[in-house]
N, C-alpha and C. Protein backbone atom coordinates (compact mmCIF):
# COMPACT_ATOMS: atom_id res chain seq x y z
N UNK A 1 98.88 152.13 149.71
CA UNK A 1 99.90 151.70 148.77
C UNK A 1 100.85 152.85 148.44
N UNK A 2 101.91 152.91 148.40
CA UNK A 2 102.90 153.68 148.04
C UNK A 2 103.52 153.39 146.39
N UNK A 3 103.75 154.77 145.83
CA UNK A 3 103.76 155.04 144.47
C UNK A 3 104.23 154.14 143.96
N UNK A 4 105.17 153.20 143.69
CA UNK A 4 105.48 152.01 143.31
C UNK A 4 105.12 150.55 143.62
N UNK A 5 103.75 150.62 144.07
CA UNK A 5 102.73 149.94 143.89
C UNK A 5 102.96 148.80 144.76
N UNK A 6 104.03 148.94 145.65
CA UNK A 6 104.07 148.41 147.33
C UNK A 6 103.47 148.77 148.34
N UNK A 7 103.07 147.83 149.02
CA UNK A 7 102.65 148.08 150.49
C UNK A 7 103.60 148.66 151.55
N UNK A 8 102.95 149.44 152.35
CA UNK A 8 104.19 150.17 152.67
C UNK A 8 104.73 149.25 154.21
N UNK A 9 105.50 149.75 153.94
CA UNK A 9 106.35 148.48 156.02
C UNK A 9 105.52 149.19 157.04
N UNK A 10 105.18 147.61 157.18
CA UNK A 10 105.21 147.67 158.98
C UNK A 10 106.02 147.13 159.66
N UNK A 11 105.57 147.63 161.18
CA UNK A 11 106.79 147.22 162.05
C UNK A 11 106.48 145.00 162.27
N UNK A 12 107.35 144.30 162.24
CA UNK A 12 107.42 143.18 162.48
C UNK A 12 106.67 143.04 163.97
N UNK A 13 106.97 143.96 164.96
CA UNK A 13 106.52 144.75 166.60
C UNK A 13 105.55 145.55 166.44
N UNK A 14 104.99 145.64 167.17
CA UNK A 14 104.16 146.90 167.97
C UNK A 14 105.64 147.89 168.52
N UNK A 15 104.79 149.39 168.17
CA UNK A 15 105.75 150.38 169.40
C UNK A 15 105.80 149.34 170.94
N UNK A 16 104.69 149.19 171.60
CA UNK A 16 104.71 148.97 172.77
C UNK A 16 105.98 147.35 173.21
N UNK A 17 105.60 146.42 172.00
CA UNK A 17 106.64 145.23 172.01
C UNK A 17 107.89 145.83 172.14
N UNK A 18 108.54 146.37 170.75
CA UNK A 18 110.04 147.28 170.88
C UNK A 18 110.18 147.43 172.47
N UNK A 19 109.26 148.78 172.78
CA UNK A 19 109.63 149.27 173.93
C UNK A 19 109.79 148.12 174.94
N UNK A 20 108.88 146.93 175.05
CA UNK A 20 108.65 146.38 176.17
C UNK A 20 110.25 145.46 176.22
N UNK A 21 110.68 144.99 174.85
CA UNK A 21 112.00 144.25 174.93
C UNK A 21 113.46 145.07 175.62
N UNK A 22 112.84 146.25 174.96
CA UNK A 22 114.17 147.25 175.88
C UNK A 22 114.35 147.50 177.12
N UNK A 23 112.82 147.67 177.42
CA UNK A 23 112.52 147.46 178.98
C UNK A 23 113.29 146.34 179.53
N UNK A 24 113.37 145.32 178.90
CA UNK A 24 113.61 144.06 179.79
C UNK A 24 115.30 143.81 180.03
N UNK A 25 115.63 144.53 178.82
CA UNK A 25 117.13 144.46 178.42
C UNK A 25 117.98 145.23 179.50
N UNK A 26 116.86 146.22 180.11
CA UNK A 26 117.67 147.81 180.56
C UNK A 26 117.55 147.23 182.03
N UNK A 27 116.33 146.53 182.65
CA UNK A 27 116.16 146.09 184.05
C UNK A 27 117.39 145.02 184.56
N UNK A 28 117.68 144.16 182.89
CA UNK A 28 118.79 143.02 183.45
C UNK A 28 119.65 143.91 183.84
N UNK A 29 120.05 145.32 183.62
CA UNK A 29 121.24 145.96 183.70
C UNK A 29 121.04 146.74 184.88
N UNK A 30 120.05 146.64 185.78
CA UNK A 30 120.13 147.38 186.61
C UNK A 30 118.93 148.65 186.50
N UNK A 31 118.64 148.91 185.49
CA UNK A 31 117.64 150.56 185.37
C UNK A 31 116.51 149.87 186.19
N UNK A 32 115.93 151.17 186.22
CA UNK A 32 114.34 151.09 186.37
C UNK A 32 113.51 151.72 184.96
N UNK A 33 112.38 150.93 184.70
CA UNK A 33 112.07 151.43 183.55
C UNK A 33 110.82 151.62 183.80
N UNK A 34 109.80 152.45 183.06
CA UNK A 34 108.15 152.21 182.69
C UNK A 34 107.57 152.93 181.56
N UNK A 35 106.86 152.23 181.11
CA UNK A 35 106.39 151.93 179.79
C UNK A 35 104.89 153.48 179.93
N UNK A 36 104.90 154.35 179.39
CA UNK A 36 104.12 155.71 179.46
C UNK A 36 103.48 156.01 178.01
N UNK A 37 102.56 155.87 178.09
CA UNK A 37 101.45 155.57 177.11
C UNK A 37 100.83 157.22 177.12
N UNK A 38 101.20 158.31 176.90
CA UNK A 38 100.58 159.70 176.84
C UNK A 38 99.53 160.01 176.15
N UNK A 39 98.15 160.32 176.14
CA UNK A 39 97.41 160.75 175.36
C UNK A 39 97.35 161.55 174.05
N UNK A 40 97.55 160.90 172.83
CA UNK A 40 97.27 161.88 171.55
C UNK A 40 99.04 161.81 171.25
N UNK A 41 100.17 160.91 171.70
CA UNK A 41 101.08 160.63 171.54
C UNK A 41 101.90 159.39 171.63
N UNK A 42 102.92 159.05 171.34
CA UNK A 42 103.67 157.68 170.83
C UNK A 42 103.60 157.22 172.60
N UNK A 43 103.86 155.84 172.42
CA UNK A 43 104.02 155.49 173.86
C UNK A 43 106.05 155.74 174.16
N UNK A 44 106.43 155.83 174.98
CA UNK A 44 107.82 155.89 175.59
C UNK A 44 107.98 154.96 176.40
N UNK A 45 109.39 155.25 176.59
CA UNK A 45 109.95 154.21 177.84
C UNK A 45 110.48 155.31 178.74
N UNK A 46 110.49 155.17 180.05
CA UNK A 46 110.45 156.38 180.32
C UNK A 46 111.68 155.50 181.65
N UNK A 47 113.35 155.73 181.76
CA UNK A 47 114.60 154.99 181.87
C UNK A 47 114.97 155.56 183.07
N UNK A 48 115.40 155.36 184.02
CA UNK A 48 115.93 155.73 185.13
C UNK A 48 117.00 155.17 185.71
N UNK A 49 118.53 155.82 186.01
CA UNK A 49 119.25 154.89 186.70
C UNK A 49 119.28 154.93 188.25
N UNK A 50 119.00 154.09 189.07
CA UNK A 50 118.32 154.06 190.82
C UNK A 50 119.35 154.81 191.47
N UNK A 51 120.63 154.93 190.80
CA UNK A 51 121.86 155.23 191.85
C UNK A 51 121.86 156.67 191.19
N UNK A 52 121.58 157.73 190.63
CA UNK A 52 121.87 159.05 190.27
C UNK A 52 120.27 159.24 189.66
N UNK A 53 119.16 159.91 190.85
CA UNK A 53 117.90 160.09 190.04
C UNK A 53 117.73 160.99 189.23
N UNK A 54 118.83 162.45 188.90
CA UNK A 54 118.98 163.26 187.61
C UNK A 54 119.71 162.33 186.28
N UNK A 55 119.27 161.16 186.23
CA UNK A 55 119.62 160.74 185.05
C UNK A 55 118.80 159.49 184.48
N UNK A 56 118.06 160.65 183.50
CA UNK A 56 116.60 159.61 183.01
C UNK A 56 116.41 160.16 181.44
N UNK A 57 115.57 159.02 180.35
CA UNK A 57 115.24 159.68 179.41
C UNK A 57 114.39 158.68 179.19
N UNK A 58 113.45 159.38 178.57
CA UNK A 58 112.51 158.68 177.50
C UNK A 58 112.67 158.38 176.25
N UNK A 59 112.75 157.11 176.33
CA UNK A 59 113.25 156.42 174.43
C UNK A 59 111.84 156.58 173.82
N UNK A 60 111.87 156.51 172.75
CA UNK A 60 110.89 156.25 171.66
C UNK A 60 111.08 155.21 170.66
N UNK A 61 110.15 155.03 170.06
CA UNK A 61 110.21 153.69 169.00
C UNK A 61 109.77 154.72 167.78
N UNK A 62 110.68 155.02 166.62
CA UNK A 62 109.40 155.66 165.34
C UNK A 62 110.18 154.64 164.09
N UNK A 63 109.32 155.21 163.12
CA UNK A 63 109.52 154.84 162.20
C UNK A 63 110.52 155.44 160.96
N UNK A 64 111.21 155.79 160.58
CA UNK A 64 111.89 156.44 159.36
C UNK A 64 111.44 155.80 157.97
N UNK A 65 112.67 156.76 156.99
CA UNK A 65 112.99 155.81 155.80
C UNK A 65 113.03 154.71 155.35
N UNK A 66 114.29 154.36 156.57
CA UNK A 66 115.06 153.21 156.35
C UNK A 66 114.67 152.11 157.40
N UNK A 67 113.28 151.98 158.04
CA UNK A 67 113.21 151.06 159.20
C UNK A 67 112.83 151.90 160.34
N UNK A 68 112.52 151.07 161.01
CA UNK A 68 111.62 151.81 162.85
C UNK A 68 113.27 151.57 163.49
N UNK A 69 112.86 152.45 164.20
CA UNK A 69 114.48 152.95 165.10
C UNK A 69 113.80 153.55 166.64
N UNK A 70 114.61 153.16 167.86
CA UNK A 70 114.52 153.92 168.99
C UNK A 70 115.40 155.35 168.59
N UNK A 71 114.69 156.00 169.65
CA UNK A 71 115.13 157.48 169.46
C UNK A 71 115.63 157.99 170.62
N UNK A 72 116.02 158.79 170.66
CA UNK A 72 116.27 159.46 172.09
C UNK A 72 115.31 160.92 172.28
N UNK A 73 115.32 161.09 173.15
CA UNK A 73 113.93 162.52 173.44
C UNK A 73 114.20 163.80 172.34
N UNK A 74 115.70 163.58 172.39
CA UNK A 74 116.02 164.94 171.55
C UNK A 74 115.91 164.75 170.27
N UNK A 75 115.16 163.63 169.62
CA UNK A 75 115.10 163.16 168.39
C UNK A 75 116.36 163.08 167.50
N UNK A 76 117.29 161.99 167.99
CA UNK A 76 118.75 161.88 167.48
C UNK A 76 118.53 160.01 167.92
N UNK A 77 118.75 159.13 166.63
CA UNK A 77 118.50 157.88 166.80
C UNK A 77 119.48 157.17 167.67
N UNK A 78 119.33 156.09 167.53
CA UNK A 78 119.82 155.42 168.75
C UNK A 78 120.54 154.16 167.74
N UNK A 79 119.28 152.98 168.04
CA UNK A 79 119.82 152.26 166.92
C UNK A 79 118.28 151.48 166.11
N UNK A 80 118.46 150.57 165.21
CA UNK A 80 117.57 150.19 164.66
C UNK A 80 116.80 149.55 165.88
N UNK A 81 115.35 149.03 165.76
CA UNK A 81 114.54 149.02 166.97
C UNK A 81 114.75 147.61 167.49
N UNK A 82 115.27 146.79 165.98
CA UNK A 82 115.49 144.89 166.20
C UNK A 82 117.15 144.62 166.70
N UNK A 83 117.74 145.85 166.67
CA UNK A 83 119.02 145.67 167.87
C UNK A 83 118.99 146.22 169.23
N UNK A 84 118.00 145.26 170.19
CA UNK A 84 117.67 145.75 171.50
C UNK A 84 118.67 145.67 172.09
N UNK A 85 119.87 144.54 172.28
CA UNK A 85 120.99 145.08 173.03
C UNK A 85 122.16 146.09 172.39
N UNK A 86 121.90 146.31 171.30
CA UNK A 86 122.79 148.08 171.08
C UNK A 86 122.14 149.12 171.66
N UNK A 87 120.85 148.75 171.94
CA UNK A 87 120.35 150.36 171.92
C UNK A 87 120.42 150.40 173.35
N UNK A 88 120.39 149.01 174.52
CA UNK A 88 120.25 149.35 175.27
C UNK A 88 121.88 149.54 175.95
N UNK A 89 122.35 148.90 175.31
CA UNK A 89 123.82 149.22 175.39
C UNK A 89 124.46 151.18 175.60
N UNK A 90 123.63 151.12 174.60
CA UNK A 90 123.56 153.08 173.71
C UNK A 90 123.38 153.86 175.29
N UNK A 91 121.96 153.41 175.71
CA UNK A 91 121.27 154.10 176.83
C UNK A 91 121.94 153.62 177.93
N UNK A 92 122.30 152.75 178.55
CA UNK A 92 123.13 152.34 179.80
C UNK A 92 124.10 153.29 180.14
N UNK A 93 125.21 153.57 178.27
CA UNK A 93 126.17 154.26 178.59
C UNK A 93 125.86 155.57 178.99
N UNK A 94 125.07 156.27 178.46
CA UNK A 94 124.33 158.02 178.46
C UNK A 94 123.69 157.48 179.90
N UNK A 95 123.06 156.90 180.53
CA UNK A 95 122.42 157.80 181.99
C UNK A 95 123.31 156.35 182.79
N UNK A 96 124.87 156.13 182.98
CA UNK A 96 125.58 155.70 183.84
C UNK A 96 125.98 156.55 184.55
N UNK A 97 126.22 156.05 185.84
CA UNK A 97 126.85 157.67 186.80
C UNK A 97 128.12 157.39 186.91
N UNK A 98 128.74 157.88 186.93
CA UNK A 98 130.15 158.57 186.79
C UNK A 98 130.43 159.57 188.05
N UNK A 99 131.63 158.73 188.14
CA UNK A 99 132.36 158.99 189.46
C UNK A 99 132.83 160.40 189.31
């Protein structure tokens, strides 16, 4: 319970759900994605675009203040975790290759 005698939020998702919807969002677009479950750490999505293989990142799902949010590796948010096509929107644009 948290000091004002609320229960504190959970996610509506699992990390792994989040991740798995982004996954699905990022494949309609072309990525390759997989879902990396690391020992003694958060699970990731771990993003690849097929046509430029130096351009990949691992999203995260955490939690903040204000709501669970994807993240980007460098820990700089993305978007809230229940707007899967912004975020995947977000990530499409960052690992698109460019002419």
């Amino acid at each position: 319970m948290t000091p004002d005698g609320m229960e504190p939020a959970t996610p509506t998702k699992s990390r792994i759900e989040y991740l798995e919807e982004l996954g699905e969002e990022l494949v309609a677009r072309g990525f390759r994605v997989r879902l990396t479950l690391p020992r003694g750490q958060s699970p990731a999505l771990h993003v690849a675009n097929p046509d430029a293989s130096a351009l990949t990142e691992n999203i995260l799902v955490e939690q903040a203040a204000d709501g669970w949010w994807f993240w980007w590796s460098w820990s700089e948010r993305i978007t809230l975790a229940d707007d899967t096509a912004g975020a995947a929107d977000r990530v499409a644009s960052v690992l698109a290759a460019r002419p």
